[in-house]
PDB file of N, CA and C in Angstrom:
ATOM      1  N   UNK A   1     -54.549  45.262  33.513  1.00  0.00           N
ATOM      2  CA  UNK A   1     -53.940  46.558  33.303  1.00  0.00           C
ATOM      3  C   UNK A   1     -53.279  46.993  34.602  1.00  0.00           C
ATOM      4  N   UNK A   2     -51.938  47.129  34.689  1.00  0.00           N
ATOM      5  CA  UNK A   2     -51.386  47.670  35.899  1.00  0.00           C
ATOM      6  C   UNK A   2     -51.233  49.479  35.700  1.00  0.00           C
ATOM      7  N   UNK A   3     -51.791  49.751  36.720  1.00  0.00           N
ATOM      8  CA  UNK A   3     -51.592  50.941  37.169  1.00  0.00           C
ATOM      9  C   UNK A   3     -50.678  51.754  38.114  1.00  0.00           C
ATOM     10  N   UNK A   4     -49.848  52.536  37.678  1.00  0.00           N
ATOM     11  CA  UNK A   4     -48.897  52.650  38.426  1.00  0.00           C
ATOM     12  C   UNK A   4     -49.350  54.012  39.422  1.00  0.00           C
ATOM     13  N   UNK A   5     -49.031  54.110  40.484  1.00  0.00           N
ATOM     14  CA  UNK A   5     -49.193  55.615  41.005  1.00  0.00           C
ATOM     15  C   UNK A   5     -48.302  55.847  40.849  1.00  0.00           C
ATOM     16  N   UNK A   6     -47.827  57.223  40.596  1.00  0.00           N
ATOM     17  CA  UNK A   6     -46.411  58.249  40.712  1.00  0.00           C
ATOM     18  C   UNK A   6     -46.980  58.688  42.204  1.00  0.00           C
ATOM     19  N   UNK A   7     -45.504  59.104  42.751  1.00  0.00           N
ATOM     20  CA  UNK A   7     -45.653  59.206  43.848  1.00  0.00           C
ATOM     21  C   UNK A   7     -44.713  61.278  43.578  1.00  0.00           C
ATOM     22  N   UNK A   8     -45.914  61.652  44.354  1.00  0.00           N
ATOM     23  CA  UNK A   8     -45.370  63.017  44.352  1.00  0.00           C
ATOM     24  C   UNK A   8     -44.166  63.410  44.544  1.00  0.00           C
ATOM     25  N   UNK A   9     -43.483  64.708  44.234  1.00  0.00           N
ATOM     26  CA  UNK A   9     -41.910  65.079  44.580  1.00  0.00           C
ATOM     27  C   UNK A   9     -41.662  65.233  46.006  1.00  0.00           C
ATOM     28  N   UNK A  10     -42.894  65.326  46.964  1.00  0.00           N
ATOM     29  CA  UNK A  10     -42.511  66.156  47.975  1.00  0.00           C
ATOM     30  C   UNK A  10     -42.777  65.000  49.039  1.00  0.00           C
ATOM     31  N   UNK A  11     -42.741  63.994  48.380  1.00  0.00           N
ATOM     32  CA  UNK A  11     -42.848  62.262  49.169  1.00  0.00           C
ATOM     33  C   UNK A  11     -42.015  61.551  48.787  1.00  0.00           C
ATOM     34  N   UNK A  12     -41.245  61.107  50.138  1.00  0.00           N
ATOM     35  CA  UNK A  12     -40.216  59.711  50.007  1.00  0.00           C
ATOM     36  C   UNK A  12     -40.706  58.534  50.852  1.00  0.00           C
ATOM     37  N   UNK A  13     -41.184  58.008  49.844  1.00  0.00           N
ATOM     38  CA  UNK A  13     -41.657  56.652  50.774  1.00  0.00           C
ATOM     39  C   UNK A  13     -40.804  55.458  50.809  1.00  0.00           C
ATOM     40  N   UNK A  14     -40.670  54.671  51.843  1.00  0.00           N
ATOM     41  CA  UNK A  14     -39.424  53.988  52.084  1.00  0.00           C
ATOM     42  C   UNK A  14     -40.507  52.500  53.094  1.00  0.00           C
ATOM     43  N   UNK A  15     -39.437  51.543  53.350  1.00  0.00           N
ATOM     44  CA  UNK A  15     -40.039  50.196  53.710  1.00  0.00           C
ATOM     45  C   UNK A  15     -40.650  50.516  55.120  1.00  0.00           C
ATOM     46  N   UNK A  16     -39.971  52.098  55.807  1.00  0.00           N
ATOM     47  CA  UNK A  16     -40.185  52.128  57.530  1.00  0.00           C
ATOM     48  C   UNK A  16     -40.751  53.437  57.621  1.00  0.00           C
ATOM     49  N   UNK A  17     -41.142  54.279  56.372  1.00  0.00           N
ATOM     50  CA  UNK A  17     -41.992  55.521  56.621  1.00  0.00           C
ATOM     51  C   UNK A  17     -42.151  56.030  55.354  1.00  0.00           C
ATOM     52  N   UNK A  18     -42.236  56.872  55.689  1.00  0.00           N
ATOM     53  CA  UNK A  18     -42.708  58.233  54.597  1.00  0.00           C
ATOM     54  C   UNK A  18     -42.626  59.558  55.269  1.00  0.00           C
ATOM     55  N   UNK A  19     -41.350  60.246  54.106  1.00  0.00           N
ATOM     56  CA  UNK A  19     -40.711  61.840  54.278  1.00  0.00           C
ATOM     57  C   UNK A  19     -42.030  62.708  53.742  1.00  0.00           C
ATOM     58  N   UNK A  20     -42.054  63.658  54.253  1.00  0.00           N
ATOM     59  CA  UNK A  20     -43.049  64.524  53.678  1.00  0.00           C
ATOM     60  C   UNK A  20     -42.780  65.951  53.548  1.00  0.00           C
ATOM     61  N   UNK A  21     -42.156  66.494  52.377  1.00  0.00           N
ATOM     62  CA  UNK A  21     -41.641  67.823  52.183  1.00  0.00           C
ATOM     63  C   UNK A  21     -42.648  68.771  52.506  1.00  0.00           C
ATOM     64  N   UNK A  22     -42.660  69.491  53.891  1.00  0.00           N
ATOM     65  CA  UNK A  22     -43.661  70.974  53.647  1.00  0.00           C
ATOM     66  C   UNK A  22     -43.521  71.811  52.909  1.00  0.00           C
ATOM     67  N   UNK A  23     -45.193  72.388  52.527  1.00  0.00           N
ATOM     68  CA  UNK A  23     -44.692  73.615  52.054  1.00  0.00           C
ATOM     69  C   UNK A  23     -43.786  74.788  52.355  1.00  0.00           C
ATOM     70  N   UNK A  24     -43.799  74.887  53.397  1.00  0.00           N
ATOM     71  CA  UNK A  24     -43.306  75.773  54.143  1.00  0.00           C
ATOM     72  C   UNK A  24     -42.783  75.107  55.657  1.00  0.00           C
ATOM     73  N   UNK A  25     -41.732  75.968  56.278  1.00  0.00           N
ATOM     74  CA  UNK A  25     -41.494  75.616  57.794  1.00  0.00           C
ATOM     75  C   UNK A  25     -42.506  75.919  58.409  1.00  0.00           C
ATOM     76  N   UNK A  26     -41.975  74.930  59.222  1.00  0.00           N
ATOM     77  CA  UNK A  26     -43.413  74.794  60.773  1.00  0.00           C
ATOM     78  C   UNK A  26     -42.353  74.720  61.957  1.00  0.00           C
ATOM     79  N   UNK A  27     -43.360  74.926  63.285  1.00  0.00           N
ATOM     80  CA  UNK A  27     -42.344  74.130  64.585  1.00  0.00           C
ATOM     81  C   UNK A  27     -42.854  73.122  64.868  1.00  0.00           C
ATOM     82  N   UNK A  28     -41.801  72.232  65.122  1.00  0.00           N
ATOM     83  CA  UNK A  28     -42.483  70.884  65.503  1.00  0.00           C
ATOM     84  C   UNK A  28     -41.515  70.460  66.933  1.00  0.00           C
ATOM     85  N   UNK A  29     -41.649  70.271  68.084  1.00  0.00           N
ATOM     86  CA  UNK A  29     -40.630  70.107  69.576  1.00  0.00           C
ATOM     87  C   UNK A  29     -40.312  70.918  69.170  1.00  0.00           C
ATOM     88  N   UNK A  30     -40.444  72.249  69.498  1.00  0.00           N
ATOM     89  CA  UNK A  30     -40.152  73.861  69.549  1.00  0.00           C
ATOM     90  C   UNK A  30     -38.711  74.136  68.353  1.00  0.00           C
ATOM     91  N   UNK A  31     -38.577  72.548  67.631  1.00  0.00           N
ATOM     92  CA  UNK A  31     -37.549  73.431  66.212  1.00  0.00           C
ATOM     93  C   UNK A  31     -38.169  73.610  65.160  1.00  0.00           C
ATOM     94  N   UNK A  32     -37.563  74.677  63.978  1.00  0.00           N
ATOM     95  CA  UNK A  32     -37.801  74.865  62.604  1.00  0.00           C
ATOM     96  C   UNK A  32     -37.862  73.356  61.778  1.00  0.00           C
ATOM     97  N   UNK A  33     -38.704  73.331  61.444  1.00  0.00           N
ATOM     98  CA  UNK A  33     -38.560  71.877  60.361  1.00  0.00           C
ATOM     99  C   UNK A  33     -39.241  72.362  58.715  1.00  0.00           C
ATOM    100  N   UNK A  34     -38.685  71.811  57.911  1.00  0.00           N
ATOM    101  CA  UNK A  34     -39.292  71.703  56.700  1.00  0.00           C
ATOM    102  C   UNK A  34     -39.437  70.568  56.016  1.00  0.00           C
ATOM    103  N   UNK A  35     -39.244  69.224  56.903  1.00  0.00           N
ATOM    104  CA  UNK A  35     -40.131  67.913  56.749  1.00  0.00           C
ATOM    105  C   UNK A  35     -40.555  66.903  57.415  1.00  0.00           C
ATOM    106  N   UNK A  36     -41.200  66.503  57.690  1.00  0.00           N
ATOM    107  CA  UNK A  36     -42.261  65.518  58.851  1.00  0.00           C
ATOM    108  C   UNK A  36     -41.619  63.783  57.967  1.00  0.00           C
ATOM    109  N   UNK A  37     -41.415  63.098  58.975  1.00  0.00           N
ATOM    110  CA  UNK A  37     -41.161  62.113  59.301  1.00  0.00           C
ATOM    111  C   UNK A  37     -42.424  60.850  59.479  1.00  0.00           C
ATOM    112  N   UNK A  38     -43.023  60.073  58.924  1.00  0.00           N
ATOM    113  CA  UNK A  38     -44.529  59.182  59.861  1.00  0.00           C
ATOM    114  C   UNK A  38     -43.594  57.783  59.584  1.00  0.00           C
ATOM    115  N   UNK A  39     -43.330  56.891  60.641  1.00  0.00           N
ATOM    116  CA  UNK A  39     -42.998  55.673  60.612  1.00  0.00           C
ATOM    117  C   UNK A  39     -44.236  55.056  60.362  1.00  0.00           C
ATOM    118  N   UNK A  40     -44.011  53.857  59.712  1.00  0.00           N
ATOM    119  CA  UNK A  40     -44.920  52.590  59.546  1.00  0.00           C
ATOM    120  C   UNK A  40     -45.736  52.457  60.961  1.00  0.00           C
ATOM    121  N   UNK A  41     -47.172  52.356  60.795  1.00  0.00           N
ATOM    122  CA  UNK A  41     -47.849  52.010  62.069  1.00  0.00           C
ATOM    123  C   UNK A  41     -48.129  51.006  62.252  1.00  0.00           C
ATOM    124  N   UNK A  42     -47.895  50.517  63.712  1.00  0.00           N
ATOM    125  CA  UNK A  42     -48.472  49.073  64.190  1.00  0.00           C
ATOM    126  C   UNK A  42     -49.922  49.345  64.348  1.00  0.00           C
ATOM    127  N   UNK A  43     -50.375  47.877  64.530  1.00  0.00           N
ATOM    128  CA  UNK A  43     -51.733  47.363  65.043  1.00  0.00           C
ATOM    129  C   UNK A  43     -52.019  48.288  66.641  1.00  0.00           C
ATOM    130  N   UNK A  44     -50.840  48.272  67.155  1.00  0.00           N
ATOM    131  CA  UNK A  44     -51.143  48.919  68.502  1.00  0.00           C
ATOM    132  C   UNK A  44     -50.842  50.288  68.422  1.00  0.00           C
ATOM    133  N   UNK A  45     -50.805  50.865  67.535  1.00  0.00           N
ATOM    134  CA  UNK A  45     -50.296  52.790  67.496  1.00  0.00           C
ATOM    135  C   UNK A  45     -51.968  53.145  67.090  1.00  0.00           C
ATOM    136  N   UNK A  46     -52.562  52.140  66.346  1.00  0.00           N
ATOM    137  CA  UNK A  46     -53.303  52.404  65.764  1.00  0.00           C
ATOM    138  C   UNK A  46     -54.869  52.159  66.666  1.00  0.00           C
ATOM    139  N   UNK A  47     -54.770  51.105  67.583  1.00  0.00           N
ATOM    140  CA  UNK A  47     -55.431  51.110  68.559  1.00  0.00           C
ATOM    141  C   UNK A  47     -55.459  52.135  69.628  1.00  0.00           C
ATOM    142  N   UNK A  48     -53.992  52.684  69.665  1.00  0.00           N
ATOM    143  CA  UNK A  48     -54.216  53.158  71.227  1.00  0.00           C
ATOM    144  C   UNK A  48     -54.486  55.151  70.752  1.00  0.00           C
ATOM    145  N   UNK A  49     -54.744  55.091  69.484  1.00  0.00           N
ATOM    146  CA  UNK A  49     -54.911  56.390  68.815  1.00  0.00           C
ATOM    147  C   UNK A  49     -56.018  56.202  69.343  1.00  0.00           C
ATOM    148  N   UNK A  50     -56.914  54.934  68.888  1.00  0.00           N
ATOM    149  CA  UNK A  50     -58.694  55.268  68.842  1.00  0.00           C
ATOM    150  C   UNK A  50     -58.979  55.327  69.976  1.00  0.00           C
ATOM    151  N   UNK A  51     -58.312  54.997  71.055  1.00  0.00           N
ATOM    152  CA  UNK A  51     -58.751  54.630  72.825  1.00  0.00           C
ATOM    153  C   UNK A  51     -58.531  55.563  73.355  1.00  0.00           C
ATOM    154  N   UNK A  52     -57.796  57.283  72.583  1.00  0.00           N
ATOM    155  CA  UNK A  52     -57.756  58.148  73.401  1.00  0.00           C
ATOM    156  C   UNK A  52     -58.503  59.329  73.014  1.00  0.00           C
ATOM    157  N   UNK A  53     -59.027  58.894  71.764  1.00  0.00           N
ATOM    158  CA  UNK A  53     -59.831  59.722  70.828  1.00  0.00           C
ATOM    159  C   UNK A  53     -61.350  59.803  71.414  1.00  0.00           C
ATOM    160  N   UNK A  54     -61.626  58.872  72.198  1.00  0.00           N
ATOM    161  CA  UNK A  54     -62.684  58.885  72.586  1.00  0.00           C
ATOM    162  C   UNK A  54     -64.342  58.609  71.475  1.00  0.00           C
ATOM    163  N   UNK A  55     -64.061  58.295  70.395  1.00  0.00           N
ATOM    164  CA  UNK A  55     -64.664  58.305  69.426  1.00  0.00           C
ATOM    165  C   UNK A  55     -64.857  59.000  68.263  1.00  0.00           C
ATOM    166  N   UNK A  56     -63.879  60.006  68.428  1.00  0.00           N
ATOM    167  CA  UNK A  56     -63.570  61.062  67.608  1.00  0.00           C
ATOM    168  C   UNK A  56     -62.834  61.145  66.584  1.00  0.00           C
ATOM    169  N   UNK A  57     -63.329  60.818  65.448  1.00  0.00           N
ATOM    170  CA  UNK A  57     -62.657  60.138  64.077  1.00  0.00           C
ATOM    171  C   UNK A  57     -61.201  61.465  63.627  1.00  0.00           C
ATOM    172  N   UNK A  58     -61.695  62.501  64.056  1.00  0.00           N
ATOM    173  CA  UNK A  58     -60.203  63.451  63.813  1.00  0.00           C
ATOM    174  C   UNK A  58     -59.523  63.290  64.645  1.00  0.00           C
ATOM    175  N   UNK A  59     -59.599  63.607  66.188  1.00  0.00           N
ATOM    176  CA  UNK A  59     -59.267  63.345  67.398  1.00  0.00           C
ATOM    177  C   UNK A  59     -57.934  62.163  66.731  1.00  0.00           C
ATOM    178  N   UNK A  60     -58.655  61.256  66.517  1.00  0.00           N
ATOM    179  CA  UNK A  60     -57.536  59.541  66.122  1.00  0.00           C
ATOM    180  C   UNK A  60     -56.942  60.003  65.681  1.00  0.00           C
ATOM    181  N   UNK A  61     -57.448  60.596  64.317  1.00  0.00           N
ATOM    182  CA  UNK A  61     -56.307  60.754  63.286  1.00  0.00           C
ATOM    183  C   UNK A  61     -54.875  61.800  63.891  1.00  0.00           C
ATOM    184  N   UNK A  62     -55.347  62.586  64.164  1.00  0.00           N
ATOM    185  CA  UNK A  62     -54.118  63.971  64.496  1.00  0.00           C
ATOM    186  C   UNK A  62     -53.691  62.968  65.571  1.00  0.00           C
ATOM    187  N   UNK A  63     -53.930  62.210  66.905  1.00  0.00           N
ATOM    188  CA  UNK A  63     -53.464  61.434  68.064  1.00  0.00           C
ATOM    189  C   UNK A  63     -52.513  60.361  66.888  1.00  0.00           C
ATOM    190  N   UNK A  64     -53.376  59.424  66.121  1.00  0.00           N
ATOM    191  CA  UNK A  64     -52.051  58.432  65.530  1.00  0.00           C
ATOM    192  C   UNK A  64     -50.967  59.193  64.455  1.00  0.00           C
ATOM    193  N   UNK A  65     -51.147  60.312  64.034  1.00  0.00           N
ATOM    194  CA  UNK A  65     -50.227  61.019  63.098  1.00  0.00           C
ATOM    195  C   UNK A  65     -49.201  61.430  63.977  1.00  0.00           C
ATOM    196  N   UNK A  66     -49.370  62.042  65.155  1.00  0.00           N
ATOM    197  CA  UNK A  66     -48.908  62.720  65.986  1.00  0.00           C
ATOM    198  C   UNK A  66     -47.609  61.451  66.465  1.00  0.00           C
ATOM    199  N   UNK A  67     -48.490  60.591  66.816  1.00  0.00           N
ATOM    200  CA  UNK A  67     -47.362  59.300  67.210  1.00  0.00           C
ATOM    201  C   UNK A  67     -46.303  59.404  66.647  1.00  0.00           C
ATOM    202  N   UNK A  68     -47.015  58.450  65.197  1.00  0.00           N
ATOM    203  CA  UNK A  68     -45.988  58.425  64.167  1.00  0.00           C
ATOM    204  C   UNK A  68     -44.712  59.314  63.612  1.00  0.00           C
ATOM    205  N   UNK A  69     -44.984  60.505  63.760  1.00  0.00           N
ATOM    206  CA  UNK A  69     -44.036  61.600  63.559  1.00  0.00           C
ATOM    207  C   UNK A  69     -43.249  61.906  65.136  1.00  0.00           C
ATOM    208  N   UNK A  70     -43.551  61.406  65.901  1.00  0.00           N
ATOM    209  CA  UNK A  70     -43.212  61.937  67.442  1.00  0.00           C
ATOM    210  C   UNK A  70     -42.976  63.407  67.298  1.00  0.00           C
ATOM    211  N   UNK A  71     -44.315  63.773  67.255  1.00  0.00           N
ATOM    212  CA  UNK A  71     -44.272  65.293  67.406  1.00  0.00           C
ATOM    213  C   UNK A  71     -45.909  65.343  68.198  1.00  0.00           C
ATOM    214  N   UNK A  72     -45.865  66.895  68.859  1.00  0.00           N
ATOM    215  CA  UNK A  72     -47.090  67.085  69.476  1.00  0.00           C
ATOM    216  C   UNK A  72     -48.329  67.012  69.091  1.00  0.00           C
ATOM    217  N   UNK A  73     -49.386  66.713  68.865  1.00  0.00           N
ATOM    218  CA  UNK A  73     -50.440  67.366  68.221  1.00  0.00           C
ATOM    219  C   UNK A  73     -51.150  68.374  67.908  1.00  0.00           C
ATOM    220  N   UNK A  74     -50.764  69.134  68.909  1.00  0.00           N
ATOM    221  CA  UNK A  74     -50.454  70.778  68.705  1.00  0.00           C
ATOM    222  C   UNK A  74     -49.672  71.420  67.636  1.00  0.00           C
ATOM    223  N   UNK A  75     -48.391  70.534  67.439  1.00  0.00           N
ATOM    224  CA  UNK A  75     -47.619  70.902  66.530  1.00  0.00           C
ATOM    225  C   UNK A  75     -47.911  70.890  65.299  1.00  0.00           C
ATOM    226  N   UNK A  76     -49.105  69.381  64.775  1.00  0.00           N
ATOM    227  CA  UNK A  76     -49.637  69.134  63.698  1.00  0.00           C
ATOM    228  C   UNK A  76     -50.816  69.935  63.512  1.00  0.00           C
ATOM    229  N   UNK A  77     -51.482  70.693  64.512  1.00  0.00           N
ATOM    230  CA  UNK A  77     -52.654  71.444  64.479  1.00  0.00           C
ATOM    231  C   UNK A  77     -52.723  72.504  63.851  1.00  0.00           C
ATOM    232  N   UNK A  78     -51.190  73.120  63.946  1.00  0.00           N
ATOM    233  CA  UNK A  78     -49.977  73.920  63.436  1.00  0.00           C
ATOM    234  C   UNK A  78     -49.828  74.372  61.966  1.00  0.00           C
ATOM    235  N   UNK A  79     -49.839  72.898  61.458  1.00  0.00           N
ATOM    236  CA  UNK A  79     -49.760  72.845  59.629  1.00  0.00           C
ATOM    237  C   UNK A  79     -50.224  73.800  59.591  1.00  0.00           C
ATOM    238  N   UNK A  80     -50.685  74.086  57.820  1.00  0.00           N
ATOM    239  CA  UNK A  80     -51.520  74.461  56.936  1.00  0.00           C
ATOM    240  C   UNK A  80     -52.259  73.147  56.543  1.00  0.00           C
ATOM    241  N   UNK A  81     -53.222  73.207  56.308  1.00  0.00           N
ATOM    242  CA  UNK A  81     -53.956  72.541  55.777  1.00  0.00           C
ATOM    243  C   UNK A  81     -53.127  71.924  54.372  1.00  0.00           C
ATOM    244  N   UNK A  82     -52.979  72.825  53.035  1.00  0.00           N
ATOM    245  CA  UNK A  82     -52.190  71.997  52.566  1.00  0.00           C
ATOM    246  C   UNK A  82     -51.016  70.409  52.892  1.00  0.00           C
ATOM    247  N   UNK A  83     -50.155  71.104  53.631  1.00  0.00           N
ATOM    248  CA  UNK A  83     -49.349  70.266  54.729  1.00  0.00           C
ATOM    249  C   UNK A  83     -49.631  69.225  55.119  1.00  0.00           C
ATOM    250  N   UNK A  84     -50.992  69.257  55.672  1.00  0.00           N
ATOM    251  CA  UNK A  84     -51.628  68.294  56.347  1.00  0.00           C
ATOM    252  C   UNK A  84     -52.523  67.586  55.342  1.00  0.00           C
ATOM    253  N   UNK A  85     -52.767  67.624  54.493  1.00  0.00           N
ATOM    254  CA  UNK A  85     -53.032  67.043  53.175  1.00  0.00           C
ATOM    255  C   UNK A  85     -52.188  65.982  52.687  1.00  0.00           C
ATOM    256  N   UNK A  86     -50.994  66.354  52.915  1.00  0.00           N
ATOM    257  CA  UNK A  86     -49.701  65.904  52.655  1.00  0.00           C
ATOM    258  C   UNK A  86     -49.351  64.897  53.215  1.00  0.00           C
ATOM    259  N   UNK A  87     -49.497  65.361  54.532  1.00  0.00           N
ATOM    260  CA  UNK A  87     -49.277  63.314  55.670  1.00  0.00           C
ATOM    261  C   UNK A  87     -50.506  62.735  55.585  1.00  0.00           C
ATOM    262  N   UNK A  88     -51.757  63.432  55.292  1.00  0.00           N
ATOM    263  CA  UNK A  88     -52.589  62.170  55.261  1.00  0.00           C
ATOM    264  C   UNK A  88     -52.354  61.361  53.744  1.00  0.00           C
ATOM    265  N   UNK A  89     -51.951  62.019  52.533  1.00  0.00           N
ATOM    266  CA  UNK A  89     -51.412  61.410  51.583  1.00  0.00           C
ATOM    267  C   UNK A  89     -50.446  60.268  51.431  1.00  0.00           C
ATOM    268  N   UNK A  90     -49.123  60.811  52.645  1.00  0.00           N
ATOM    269  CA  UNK A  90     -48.208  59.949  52.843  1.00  0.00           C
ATOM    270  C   UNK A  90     -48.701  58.751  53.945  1.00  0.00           C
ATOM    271  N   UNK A  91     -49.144  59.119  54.605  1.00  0.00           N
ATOM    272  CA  UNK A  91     -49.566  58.249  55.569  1.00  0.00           C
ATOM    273  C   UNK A  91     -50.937  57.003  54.153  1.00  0.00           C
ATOM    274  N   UNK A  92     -51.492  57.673  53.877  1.00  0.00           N
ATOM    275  CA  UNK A  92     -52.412  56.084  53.224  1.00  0.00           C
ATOM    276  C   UNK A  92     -51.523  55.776  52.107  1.00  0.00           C
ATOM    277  N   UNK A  93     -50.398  56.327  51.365  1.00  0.00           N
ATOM    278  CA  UNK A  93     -49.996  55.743  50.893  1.00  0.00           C
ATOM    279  C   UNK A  93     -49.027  54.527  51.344  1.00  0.00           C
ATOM    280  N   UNK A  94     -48.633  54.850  52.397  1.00  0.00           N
ATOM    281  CA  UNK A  94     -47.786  54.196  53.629  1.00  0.00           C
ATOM    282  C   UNK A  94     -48.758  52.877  53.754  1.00  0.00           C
ATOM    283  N   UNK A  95     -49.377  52.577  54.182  1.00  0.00           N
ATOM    284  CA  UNK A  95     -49.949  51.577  54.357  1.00  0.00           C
ATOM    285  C   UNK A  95     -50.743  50.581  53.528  1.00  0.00           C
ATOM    286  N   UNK A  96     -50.975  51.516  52.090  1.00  0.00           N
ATOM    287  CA  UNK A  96     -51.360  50.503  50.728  1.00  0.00           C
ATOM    288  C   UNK A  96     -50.849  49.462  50.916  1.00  0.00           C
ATOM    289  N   UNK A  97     -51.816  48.429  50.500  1.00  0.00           N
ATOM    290  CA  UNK A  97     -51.231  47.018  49.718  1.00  0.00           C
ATOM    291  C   UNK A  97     -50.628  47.152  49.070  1.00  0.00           C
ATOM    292  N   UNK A  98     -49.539  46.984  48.298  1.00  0.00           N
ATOM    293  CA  UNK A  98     -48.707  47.098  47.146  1.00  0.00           C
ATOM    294  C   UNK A  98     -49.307  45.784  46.208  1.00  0.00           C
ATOM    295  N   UNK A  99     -49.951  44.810  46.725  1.00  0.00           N
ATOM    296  CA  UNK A  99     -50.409  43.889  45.914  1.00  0.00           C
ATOM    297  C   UNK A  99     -51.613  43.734  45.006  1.00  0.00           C
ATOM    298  N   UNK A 100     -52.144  45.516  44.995  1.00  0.00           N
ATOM    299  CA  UNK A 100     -53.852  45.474  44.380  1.00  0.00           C
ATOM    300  C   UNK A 100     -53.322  45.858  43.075  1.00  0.00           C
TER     301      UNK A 100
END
């Protein structure tokens, strides 16, 4: 039985990222934005998240999100929660196997 996910309206996922429509504007590098950007992560974005996190399983996460979007982490601290719901959505969908 194949199962398809639909992929939400407010997600464009593509071979080198995933768009992520906010709910609302945010600042992100001190401009208005109303959508976040996460490129595909390497092996090493993803390492050097955990090496600054200090062991801190959120710490990583907001440090490798932060990468990926080249925006501050401050800026992502920023969201709404909804929002931020949103890239962690896009972000694991980003990295699925497409082969399960």
């Amino acid at each position: 039985m194949n199962k398809e996910i639909k992929t939400p309206v407010w997600m464009e996922l593509s071979a080198v990222g995933v768009s992520i429509t906010l709910s609302r504007p945010t600042e992100a590098n001190g401009v208005q934005v109303d959508k976040l950007h996460l490129r595909a992560p390497t092996v090493r974005d993803v390492r050097a998240a955990g090496a600054s996190a200090g062991g801190d399983d959120e710490q990583r996460e907001l440090a490798l999100f932060a990468s990926l979007a080249e925006v501050g982490a401050k800026d992502l601290e920023g969201l709404t929660l909804k929002d931020y719901n949103r890239l962690q959505a896009g972000y694991f969908r980003l990295v699925q196997d497409d082969s399960v």
